[in-house]
PDB file of N, CA and C in Angstrom:
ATOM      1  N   UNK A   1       0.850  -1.166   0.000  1.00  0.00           N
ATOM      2  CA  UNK A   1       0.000   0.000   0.000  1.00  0.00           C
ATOM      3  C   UNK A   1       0.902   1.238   0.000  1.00  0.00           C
ATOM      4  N   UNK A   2       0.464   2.271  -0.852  1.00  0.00           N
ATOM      5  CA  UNK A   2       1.613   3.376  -1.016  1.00  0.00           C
ATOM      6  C   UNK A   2       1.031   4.620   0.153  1.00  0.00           C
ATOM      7  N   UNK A   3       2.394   5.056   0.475  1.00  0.00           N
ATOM      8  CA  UNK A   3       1.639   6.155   1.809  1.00  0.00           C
ATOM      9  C   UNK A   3       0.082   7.251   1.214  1.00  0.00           C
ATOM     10  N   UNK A   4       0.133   7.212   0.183  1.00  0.00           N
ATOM     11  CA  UNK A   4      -0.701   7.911  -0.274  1.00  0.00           C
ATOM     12  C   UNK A   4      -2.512   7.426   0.174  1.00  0.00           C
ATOM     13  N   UNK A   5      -2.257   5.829  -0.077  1.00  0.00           N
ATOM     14  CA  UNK A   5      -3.473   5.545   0.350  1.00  0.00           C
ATOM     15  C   UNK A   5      -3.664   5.043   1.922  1.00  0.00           C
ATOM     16  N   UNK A   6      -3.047   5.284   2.801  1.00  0.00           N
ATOM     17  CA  UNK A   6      -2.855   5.422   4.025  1.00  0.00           C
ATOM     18  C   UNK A   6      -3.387   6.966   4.753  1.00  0.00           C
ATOM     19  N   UNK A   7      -3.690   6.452   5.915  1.00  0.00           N
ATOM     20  CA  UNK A   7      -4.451   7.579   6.622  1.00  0.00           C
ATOM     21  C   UNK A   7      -3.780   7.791   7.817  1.00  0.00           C
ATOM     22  N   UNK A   8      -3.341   9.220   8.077  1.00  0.00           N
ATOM     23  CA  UNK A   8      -2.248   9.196   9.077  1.00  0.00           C
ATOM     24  C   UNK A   8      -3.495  10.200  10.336  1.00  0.00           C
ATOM     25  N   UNK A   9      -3.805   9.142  11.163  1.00  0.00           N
ATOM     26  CA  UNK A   9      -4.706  10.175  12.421  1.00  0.00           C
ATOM     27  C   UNK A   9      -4.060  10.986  13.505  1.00  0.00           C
ATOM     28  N   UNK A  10      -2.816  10.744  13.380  1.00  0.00           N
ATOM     29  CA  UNK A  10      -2.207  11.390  14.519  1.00  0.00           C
ATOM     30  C   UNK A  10      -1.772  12.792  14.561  1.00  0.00           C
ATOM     31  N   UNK A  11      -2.482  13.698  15.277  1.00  0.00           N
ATOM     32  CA  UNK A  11      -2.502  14.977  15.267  1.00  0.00           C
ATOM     33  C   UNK A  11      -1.018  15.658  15.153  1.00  0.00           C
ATOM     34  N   UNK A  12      -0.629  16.444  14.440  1.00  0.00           N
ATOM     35  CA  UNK A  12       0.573  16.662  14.167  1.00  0.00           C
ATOM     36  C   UNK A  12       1.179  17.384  15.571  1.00  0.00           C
ATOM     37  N   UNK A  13       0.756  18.057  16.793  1.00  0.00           N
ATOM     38  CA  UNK A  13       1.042  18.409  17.871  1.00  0.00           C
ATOM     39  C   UNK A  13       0.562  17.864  18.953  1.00  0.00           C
ATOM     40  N   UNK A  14       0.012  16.404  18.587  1.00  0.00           N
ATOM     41  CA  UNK A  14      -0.937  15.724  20.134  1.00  0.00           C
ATOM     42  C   UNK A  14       0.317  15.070  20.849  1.00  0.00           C
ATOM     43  N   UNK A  15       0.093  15.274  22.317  1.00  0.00           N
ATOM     44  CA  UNK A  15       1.294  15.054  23.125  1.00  0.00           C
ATOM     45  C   UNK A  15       1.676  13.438  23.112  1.00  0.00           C
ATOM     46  N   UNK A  16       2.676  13.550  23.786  1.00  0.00           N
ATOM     47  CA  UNK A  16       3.426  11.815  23.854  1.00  0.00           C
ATOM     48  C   UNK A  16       3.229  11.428  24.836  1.00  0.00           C
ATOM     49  N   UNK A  17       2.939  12.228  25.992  1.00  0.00           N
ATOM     50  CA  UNK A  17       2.128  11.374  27.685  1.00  0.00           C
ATOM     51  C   UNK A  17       1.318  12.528  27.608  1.00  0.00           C
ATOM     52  N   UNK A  18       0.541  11.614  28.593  1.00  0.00           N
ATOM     53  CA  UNK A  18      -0.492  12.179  28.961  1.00  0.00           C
ATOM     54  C   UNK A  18      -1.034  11.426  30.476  1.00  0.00           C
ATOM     55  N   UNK A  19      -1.484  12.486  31.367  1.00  0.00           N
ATOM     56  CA  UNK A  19      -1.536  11.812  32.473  1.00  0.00           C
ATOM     57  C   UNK A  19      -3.674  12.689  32.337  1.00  0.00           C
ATOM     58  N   UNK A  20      -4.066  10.997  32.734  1.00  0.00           N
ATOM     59  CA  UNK A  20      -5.657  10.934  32.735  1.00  0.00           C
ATOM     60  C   UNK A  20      -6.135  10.771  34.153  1.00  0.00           C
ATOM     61  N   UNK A  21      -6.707  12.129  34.815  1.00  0.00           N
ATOM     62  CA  UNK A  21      -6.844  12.018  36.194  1.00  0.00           C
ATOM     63  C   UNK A  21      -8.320  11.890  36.382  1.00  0.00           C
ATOM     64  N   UNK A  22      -9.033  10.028  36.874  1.00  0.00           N
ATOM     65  CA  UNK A  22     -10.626  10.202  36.537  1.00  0.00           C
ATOM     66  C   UNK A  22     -10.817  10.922  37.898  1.00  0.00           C
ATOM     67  N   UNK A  23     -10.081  10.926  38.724  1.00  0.00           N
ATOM     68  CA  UNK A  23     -10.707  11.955  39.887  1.00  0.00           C
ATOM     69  C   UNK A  23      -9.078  12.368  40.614  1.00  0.00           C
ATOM     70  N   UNK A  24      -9.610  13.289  41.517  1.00  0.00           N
ATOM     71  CA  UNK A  24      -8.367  14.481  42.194  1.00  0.00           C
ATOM     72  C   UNK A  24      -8.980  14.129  43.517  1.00  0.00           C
ATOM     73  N   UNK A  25      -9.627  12.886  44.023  1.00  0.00           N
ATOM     74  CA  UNK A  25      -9.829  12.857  45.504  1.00  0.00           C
ATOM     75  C   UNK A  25      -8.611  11.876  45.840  1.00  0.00           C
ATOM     76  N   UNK A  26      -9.098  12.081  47.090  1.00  0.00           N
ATOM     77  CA  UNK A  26      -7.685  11.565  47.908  1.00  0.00           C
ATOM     78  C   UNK A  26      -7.888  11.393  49.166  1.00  0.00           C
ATOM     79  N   UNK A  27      -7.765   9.877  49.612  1.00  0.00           N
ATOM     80  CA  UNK A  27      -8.525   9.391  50.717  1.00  0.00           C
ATOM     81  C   UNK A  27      -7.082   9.608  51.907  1.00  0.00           C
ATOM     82  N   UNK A  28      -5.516   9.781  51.635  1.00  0.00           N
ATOM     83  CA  UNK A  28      -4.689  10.526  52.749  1.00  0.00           C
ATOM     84  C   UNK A  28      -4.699  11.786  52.771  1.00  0.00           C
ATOM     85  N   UNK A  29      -3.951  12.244  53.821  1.00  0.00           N
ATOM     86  CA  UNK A  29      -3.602  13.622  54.323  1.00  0.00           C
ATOM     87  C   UNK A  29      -2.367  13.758  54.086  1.00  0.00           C
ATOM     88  N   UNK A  30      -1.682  13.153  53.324  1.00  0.00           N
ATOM     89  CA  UNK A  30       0.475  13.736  53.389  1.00  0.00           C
ATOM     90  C   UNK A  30       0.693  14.590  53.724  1.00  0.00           C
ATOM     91  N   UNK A  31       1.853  14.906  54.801  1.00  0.00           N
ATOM     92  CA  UNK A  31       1.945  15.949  55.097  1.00  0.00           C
ATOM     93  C   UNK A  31       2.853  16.959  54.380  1.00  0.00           C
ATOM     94  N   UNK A  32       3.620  15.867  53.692  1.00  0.00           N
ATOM     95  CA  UNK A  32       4.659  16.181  52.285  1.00  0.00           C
ATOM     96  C   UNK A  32       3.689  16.594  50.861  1.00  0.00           C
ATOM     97  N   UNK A  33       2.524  16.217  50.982  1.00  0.00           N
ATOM     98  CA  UNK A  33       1.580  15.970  49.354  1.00  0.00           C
ATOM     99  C   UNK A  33       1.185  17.311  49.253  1.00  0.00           C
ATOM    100  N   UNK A  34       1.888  18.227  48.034  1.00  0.00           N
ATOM    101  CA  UNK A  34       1.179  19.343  47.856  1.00  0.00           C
ATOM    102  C   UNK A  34       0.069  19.448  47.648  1.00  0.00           C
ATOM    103  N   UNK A  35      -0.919  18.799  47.412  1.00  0.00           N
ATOM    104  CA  UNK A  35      -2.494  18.757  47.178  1.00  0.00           C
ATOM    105  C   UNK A  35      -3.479  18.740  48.089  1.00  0.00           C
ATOM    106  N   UNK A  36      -2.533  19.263  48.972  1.00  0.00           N
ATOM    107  CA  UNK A  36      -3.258  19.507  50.777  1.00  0.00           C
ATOM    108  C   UNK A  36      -3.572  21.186  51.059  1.00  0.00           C
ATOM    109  N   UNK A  37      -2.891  21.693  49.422  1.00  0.00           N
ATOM    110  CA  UNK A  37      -2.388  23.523  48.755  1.00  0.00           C
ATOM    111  C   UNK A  37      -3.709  23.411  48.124  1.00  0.00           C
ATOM    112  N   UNK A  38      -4.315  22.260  47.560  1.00  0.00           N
ATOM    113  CA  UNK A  38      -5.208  22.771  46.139  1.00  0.00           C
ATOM    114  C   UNK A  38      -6.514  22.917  46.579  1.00  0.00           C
ATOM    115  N   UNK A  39      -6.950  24.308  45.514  1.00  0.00           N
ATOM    116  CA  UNK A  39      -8.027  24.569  46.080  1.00  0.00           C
ATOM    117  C   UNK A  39      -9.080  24.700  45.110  1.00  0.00           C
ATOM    118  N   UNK A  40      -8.930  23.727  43.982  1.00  0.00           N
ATOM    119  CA  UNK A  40      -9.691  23.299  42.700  1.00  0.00           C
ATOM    120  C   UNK A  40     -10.967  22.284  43.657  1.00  0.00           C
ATOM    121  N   UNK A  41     -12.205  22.447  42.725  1.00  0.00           N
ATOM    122  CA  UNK A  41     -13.020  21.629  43.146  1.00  0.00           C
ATOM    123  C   UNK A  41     -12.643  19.612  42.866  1.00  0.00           C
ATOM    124  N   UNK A  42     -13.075  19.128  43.989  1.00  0.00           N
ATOM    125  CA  UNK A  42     -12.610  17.917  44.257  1.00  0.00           C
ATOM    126  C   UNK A  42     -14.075  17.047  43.182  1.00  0.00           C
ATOM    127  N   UNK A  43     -13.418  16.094  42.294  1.00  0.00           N
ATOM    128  CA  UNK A  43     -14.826  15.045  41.861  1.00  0.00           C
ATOM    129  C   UNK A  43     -14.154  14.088  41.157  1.00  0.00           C
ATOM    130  N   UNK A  44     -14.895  13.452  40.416  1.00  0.00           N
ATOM    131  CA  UNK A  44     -14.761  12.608  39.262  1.00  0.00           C
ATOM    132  C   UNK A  44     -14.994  13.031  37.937  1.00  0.00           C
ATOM    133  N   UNK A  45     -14.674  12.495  37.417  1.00  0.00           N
ATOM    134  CA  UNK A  45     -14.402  12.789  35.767  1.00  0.00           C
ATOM    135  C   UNK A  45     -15.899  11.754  34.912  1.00  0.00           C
ATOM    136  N   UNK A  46     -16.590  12.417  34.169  1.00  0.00           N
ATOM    137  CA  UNK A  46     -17.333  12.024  33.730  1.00  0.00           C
ATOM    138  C   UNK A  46     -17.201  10.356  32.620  1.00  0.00           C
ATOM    139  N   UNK A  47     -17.846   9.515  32.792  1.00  0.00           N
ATOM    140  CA  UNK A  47     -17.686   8.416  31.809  1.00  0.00           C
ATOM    141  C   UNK A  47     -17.661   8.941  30.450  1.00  0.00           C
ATOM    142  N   UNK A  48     -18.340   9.952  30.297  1.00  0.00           N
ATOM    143  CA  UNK A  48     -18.591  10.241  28.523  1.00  0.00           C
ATOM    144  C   UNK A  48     -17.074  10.749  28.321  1.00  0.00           C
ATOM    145  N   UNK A  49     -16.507  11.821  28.904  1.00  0.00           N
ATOM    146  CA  UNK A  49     -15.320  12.368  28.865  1.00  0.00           C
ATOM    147  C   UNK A  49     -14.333  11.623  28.684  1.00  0.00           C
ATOM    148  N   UNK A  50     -14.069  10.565  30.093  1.00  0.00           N
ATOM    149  CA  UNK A  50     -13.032   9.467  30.286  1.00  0.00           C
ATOM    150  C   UNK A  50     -12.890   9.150  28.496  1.00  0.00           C
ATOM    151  N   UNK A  51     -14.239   8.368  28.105  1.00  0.00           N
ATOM    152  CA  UNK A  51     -14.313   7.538  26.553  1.00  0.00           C
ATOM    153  C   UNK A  51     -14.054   8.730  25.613  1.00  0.00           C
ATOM    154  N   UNK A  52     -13.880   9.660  25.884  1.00  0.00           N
ATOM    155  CA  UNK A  52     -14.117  10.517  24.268  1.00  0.00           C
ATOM    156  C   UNK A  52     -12.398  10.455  24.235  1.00  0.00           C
ATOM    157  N   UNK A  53     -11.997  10.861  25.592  1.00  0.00           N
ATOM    158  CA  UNK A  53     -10.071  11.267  25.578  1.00  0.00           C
ATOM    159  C   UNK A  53      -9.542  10.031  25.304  1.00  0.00           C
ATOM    160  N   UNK A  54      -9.801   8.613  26.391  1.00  0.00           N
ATOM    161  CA  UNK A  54      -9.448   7.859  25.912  1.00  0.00           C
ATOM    162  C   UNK A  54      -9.400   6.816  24.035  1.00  0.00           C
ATOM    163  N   UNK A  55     -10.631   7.347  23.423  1.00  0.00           N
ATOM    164  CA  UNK A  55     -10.461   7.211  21.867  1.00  0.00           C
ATOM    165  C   UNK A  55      -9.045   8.185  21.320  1.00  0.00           C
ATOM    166  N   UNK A  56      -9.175   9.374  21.815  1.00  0.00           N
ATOM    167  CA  UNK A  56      -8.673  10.300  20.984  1.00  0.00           C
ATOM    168  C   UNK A  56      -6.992   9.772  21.130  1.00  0.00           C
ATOM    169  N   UNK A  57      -6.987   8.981  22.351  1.00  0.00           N
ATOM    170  CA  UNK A  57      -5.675   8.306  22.684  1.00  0.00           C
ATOM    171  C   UNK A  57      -5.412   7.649  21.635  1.00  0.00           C
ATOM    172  N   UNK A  58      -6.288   6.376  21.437  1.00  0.00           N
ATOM    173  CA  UNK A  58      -6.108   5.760  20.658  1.00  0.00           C
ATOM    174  C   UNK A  58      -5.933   6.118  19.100  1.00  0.00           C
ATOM    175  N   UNK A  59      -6.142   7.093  18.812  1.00  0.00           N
ATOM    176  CA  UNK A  59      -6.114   7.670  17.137  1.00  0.00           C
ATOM    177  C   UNK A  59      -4.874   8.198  16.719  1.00  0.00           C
ATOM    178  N   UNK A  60      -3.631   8.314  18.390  1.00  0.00           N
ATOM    179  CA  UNK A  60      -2.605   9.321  18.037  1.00  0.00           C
ATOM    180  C   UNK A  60      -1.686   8.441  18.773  1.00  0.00           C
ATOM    181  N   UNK A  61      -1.447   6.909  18.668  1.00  0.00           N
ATOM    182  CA  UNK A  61      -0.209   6.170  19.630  1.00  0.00           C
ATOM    183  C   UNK A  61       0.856   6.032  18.687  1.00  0.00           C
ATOM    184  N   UNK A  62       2.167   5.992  19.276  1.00  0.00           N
ATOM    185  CA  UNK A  62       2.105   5.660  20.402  1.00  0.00           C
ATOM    186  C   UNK A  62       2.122   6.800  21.308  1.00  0.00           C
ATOM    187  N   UNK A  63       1.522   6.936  22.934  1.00  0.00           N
ATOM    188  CA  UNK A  63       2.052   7.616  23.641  1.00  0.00           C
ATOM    189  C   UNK A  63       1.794   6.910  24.947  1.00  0.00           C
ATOM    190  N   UNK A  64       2.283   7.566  26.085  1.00  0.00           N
ATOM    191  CA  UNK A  64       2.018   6.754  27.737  1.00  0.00           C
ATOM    192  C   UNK A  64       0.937   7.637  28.822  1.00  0.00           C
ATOM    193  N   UNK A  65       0.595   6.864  28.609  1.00  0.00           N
ATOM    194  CA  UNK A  65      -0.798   7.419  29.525  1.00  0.00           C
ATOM    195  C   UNK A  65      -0.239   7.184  31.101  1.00  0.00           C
ATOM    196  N   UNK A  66      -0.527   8.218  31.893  1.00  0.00           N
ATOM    197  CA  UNK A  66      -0.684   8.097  33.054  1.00  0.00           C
ATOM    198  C   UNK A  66      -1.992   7.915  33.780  1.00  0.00           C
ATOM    199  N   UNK A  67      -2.435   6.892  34.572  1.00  0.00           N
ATOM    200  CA  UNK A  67      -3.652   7.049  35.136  1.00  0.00           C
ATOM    201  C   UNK A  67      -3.752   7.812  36.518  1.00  0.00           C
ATOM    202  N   UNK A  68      -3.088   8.696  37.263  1.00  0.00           N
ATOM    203  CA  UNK A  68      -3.459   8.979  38.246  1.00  0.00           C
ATOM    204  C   UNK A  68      -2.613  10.346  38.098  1.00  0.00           C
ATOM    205  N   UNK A  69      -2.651  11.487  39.108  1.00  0.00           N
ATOM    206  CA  UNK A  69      -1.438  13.112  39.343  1.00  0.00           C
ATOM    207  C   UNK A  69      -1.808  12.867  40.849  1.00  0.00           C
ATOM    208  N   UNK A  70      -3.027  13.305  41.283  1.00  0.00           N
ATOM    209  CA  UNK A  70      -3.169  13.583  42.911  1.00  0.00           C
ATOM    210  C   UNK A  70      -4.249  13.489  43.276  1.00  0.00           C
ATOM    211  N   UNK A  71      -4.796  12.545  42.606  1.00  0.00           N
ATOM    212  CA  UNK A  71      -6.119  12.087  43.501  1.00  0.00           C
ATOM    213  C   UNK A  71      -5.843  10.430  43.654  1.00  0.00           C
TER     214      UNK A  71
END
C-alpha cells in the first residue's frame, strides 16, 4: 500500500504522555503531598469524557498514559 493511500490520524502536535486524572480525591492527608495547597473543586471525571479522551488516545499512539497526578 503506497503512503498515499494510508491515513495518518495522529494529530501533528498531540502530546506523547499524557496523564488521565478520573478523579483528584484523595482518601490521605500527606503531610509532604502538595495537594493539601489545592483549592480546585474535588470530583470525578465524567464516563462520557473518560471515553471521548481515551479514543482520541487511541487515534494518536504511540504515547504513555498516566492514570493517576493527585487524587
Amino acid at each position: 500500500m503506497s503512503k498515499l493511500n494510508t491515513i495518518d490520524l495522529k494529530a501533528p502536535n498531540f502530546p506523547q504522555r499524557i496523564t488521565l486524572e478520573l478523579t483528584n480525591i484523595c482518601n490521605l492527608n500527606c503531610s509532604f503531598c502538595p495537594r493539601r495547597l489545592m483549592e480546585k473543586h474535588q470530583g470525578y471525571m465524567s464516563v462520557a469524557l473518560a471515553k471521548q479522551l481515551i479514543d482520541e488516545m487511541a487515534e494518536n499512539l504511540p504515547i504513555a498514559m498516566v492514570p493517576f497526578f493527585r487524587g
